[in-house]
N, C-alpha and C. Protein backbone atom coordinates (compact mmCIF):
# COMPACT_ATOMS: atom_id res chain seq x y z
N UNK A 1 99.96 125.34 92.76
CA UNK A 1 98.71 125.88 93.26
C UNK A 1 98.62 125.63 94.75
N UNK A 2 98.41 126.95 95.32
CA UNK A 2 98.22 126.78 97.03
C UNK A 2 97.24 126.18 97.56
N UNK A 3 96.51 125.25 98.18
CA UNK A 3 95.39 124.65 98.76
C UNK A 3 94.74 125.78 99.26
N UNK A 4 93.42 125.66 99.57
CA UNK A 4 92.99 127.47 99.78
C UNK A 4 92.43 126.80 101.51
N UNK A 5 92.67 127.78 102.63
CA UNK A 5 92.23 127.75 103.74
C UNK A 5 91.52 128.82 104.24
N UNK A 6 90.50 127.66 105.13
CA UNK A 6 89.19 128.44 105.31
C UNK A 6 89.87 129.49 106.28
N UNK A 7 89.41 130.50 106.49
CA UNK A 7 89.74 131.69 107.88
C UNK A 7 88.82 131.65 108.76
N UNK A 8 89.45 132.11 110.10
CA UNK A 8 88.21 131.22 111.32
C UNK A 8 87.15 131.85 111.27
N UNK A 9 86.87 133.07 110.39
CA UNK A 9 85.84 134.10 110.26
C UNK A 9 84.59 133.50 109.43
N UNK A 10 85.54 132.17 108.77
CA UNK A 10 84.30 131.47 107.49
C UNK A 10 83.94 130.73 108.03
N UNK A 11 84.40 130.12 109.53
CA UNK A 11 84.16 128.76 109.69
C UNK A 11 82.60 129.24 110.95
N UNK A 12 81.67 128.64 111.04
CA UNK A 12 80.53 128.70 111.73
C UNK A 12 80.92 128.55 113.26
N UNK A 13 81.53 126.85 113.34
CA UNK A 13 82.01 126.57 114.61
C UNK A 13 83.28 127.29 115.33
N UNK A 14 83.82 128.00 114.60
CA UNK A 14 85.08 129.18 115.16
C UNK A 14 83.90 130.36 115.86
N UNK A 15 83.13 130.59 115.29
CA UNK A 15 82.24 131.77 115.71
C UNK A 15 81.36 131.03 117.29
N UNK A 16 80.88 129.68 117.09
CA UNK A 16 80.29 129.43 118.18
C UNK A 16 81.09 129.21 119.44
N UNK A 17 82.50 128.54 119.01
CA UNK A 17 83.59 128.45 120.15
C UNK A 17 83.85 129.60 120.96
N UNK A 18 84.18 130.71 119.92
CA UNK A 18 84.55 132.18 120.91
C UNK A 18 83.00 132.75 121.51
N UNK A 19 81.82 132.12 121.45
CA UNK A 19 80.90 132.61 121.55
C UNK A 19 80.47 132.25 123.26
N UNK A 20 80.51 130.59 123.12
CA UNK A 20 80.48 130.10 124.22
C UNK A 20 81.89 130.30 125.23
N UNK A 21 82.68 130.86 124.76
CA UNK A 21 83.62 131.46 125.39
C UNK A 21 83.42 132.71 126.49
N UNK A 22 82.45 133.26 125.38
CA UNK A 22 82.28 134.59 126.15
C UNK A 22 80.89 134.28 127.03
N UNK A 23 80.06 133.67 126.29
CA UNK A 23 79.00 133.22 127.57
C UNK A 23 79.54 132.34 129.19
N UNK A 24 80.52 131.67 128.86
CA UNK A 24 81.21 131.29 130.31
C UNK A 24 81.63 132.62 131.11
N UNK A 25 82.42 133.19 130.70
CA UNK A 25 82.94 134.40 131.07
C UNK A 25 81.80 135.13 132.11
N UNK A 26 80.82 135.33 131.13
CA UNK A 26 79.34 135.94 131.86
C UNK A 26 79.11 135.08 132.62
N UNK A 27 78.90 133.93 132.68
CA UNK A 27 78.14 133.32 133.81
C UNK A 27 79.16 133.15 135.17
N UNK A 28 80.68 133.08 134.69
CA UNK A 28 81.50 133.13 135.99
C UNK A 28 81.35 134.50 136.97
N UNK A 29 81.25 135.51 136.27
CA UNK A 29 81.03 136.53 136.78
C UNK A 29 79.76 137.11 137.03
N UNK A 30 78.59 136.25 136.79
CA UNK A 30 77.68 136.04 137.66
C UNK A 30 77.42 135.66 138.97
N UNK A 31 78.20 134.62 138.59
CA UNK A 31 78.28 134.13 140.26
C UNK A 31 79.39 134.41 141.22
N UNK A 32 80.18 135.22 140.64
CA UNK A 32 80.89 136.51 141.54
C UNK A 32 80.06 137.25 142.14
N UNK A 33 79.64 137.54 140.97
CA UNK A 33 78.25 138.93 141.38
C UNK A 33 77.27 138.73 142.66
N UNK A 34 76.90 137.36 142.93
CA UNK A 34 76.14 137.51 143.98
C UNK A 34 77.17 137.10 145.61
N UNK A 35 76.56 138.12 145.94
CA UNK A 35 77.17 138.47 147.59
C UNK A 35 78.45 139.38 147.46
N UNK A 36 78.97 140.18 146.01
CA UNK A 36 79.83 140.56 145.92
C UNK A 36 80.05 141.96 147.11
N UNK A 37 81.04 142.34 147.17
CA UNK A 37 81.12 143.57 148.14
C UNK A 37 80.26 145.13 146.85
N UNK A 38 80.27 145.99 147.22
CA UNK A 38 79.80 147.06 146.65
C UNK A 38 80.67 147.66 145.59
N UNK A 39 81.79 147.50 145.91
CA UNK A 39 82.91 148.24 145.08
C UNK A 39 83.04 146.92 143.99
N UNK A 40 83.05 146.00 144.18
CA UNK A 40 83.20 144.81 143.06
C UNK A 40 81.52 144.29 141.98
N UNK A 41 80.64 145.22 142.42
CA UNK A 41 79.77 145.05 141.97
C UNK A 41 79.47 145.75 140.55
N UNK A 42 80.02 146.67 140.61
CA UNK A 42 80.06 147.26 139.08
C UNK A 42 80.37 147.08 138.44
N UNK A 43 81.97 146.43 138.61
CA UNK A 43 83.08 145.66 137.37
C UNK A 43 82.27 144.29 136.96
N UNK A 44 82.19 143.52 138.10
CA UNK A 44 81.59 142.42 137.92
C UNK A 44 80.06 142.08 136.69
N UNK A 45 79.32 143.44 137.20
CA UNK A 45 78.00 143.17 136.49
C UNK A 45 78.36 144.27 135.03
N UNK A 46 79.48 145.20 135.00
CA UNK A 46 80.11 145.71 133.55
C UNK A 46 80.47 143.97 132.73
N UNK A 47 81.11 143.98 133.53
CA UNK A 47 81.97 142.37 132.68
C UNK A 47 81.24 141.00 131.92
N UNK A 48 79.74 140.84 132.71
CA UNK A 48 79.11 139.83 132.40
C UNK A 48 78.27 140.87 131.51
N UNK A 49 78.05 141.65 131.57
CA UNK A 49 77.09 142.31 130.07
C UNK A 49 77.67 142.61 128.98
N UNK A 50 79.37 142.68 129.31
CA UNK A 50 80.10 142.64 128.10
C UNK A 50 79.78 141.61 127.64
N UNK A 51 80.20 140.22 128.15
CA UNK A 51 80.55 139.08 127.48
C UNK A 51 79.38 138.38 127.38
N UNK A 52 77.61 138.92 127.63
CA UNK A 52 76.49 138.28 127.53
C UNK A 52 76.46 138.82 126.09
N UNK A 53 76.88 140.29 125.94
CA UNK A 53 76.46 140.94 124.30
C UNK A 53 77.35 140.02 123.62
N UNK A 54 78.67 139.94 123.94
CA UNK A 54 79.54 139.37 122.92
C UNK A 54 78.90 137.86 122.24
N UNK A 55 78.78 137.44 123.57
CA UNK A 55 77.88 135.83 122.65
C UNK A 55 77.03 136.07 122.38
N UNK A 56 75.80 136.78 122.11
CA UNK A 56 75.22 136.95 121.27
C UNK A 56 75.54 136.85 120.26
N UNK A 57 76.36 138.13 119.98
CA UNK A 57 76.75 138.67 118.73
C UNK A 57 77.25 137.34 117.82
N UNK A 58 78.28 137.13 118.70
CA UNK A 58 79.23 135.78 117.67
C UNK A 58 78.33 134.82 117.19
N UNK A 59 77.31 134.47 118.17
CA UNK A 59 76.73 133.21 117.78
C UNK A 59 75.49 133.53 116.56
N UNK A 60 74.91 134.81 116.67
CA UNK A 60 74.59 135.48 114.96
C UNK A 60 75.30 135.58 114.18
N UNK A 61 76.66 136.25 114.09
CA UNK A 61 77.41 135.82 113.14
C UNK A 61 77.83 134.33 113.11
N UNK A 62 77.90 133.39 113.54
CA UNK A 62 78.09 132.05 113.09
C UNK A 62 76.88 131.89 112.35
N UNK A 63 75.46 131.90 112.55
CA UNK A 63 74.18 131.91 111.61
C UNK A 63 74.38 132.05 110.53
N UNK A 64 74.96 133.51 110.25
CA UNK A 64 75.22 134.44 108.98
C UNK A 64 76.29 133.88 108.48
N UNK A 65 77.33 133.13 108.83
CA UNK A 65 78.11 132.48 108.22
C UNK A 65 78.08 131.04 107.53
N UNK A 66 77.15 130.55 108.40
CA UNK A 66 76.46 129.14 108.39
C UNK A 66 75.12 129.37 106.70
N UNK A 67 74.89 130.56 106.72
CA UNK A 67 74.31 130.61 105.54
C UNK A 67 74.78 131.53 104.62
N UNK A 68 75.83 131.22 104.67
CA UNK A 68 76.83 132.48 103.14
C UNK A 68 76.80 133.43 103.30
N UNK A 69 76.34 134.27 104.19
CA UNK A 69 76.66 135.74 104.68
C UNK A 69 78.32 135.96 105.24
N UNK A 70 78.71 136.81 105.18
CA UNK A 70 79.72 137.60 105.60
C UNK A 70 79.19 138.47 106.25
N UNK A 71 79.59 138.32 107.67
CA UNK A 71 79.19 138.68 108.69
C UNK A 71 79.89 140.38 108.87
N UNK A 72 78.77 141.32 109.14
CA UNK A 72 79.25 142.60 109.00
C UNK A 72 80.13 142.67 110.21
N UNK A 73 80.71 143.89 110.11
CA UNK A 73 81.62 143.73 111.14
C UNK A 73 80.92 145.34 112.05
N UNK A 74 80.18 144.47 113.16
CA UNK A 74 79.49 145.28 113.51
C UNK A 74 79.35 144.82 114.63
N UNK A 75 78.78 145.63 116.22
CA UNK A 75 78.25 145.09 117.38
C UNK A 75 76.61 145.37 117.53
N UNK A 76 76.50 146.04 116.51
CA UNK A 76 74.25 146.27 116.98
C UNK A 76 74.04 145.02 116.40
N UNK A 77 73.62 144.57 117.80
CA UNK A 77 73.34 143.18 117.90
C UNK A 77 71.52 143.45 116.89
N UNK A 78 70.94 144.46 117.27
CA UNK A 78 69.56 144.48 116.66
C UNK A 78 69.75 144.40 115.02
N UNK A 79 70.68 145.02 114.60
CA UNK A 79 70.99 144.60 112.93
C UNK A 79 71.47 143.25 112.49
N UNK A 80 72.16 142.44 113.55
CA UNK A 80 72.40 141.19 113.32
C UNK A 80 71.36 140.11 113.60
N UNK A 81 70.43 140.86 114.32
CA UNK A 81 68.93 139.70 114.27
C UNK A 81 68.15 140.05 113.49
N UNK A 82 67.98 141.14 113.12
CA UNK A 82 67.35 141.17 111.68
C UNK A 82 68.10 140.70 110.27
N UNK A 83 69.23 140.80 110.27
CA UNK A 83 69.64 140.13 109.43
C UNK A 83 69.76 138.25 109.68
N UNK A 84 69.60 137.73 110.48
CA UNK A 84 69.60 136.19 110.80
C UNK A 84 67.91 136.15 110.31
N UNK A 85 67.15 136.70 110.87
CA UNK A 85 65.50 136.47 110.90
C UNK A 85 65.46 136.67 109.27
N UNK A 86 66.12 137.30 108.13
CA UNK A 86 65.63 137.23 107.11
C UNK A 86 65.79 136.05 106.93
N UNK A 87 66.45 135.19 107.52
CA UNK A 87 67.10 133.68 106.84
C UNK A 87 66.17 132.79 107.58
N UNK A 88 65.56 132.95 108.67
CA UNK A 88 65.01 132.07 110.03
C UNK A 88 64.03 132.99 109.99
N UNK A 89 62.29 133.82 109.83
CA UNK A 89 61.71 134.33 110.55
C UNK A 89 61.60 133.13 111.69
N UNK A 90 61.45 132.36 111.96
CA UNK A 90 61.09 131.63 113.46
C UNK A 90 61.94 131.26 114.32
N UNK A 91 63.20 132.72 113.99
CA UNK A 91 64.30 132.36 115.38
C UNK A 91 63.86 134.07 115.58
N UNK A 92 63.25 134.62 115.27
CA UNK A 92 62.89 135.83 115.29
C UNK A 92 62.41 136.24 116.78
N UNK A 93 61.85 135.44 117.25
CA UNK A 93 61.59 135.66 118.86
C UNK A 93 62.87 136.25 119.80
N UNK A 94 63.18 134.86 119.47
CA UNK A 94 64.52 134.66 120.37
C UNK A 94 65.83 136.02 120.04
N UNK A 95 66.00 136.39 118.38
CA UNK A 95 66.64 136.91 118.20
C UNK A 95 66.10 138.35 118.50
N UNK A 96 65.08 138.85 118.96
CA UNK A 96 64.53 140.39 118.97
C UNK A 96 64.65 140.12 120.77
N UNK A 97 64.77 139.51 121.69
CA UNK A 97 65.22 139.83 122.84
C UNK A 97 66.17 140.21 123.47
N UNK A 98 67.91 139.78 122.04
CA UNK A 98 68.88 140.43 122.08
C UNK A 98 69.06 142.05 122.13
N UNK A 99 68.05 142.37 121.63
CA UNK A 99 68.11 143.71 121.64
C UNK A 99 68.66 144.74 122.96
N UNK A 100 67.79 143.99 124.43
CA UNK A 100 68.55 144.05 125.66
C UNK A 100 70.25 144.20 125.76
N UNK A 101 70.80 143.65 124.65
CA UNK A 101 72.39 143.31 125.50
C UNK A 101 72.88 144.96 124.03
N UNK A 102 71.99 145.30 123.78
CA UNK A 102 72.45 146.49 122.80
C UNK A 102 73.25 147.49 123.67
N UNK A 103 74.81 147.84 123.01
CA UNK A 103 75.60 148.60 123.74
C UNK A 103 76.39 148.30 124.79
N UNK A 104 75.95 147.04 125.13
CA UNK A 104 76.77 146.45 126.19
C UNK A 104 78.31 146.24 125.97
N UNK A 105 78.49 146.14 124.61
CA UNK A 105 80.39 146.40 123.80
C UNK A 105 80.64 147.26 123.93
N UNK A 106 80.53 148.07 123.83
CA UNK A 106 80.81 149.56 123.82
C UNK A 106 80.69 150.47 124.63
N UNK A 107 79.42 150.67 125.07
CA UNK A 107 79.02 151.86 125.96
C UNK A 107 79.91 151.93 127.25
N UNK A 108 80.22 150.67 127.66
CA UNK A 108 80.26 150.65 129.15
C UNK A 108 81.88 150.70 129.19
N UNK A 109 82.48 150.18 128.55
CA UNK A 109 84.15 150.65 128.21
C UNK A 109 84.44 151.42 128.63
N UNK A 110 83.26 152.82 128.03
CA UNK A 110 84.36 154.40 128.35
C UNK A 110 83.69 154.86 129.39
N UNK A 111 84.46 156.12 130.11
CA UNK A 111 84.17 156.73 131.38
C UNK A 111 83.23 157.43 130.95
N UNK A 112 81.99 157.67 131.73
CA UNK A 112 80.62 158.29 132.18
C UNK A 112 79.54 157.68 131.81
N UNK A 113 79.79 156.32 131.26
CA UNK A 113 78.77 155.24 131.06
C UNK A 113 77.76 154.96 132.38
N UNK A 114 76.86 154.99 132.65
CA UNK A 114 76.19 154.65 133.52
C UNK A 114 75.71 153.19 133.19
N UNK A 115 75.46 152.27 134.90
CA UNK A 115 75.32 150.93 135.14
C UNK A 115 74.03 151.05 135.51
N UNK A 116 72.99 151.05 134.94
CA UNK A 116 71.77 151.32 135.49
C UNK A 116 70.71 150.07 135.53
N UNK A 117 71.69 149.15 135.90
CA UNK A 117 70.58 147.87 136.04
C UNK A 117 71.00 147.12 137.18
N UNK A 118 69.97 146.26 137.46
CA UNK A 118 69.78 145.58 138.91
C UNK A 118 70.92 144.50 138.80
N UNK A 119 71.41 143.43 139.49
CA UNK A 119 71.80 142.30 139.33
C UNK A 119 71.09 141.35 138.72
N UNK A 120 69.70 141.29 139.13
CA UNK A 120 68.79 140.36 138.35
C UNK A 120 68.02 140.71 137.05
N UNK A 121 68.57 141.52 136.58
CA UNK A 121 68.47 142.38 135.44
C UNK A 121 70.26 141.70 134.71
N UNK A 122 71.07 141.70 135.27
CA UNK A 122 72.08 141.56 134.75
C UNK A 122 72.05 139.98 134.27
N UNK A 123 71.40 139.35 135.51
CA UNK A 123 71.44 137.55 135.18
C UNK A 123 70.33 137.57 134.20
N UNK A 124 68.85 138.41 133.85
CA UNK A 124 68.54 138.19 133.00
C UNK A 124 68.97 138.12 131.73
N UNK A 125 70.09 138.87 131.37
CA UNK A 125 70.57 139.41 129.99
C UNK A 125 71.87 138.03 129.97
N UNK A 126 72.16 137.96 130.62
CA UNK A 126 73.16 136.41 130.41
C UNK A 126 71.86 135.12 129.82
N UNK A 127 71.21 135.14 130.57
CA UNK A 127 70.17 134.31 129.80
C UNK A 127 69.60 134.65 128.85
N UNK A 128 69.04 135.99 128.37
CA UNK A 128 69.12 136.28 126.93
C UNK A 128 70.26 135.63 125.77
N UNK A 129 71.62 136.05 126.60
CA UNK A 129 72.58 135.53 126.04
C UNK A 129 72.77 134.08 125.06
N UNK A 130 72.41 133.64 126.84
CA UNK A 130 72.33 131.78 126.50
C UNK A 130 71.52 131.28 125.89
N UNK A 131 70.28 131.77 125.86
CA UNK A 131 69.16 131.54 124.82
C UNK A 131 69.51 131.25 123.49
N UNK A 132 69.74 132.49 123.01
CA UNK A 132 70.29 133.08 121.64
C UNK A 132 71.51 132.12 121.43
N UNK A 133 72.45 131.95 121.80
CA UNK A 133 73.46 130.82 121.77
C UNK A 133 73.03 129.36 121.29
N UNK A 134 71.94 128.65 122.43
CA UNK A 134 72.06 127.37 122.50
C UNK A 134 70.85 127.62 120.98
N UNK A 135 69.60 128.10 121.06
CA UNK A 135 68.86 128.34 120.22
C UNK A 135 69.78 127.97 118.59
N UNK A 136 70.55 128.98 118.51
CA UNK A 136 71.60 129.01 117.24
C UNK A 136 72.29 127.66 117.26
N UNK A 137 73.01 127.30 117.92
CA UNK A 137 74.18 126.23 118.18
C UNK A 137 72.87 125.08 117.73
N UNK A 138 71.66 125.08 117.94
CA UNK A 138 70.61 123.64 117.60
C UNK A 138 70.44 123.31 116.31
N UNK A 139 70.13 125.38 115.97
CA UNK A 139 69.75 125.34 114.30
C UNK A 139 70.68 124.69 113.58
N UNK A 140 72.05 124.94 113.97
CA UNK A 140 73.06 124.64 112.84
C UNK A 140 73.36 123.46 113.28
N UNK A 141 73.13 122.79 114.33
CA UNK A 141 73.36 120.88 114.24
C UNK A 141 72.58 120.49 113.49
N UNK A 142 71.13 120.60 113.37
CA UNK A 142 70.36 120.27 112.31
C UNK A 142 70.77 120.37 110.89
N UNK A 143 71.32 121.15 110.31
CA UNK A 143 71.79 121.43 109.10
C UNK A 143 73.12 120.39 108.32
């Protein structure tokens, strides 16, 4: 009989590692972002809204994993806070402000995506990010 091993998809803290992974990412390229030249300003503030949505995302799916869900394999971050809030209504705040980093996986990838936000619009949504992160990362120390 084979010993059975967990997959990093079951494990909660695999989900928060790549999570806070991607929230560094955003915040390094935040602080690229300011004083950047013009031409480096788009990649820069594309890159940190990628990786502000991505930790989101992961760190809801660690939630959803952290409570026996199998985490859909999905990026609408707004379906993954409604699905955490059925388990938590009182992370429900925090998780309905993600809604901001919606599309940020995707949209901006392909050509004719428009960047239609400020820089301080961009550092807001990293702090959405981080919110939603540390918020999650508390719930599940408690547990």
């Amino acid at each position: 009989m084979k010993a059975s091993r967990y997959l990093a998809a079951e494990v909660p803290g695999e989900w928060l590692a790549r999570a806070t992974d991607d929230l560094r990412l955003a915040e390094i390229l935040i602080e690229r972002l300011e004083g950047a030249v013009p031409d480096d300003e788009r990649a820069l503030a594309a890159g940190a809204l990628f990786h502000a949505q991505q930790a989101a995302e992961k760190a809801m799916k660690a939630f959803l994993v952290a409570e026996g869900q199998v985490p859909p394999r999905t990026h609408n971050v707004a379906a993954l806070a409604e699905a955490c809030a059925a388990h938590a209504p009182e992370l429900k705040p925090v998780l309905a402000a993600t809604i901001k980093l919606a599309g940020y996986a995707t949209r901006l990838r392909y050509p004719g995506a428009e960047l239609d936000v400020t820089n301080a619009e961009v550092a807001e949504r990293v702090e959405i990010a981080r919110t939603c992160l540390t918020t999650i990362r508390d719930r599940l120390a408690q547990t």
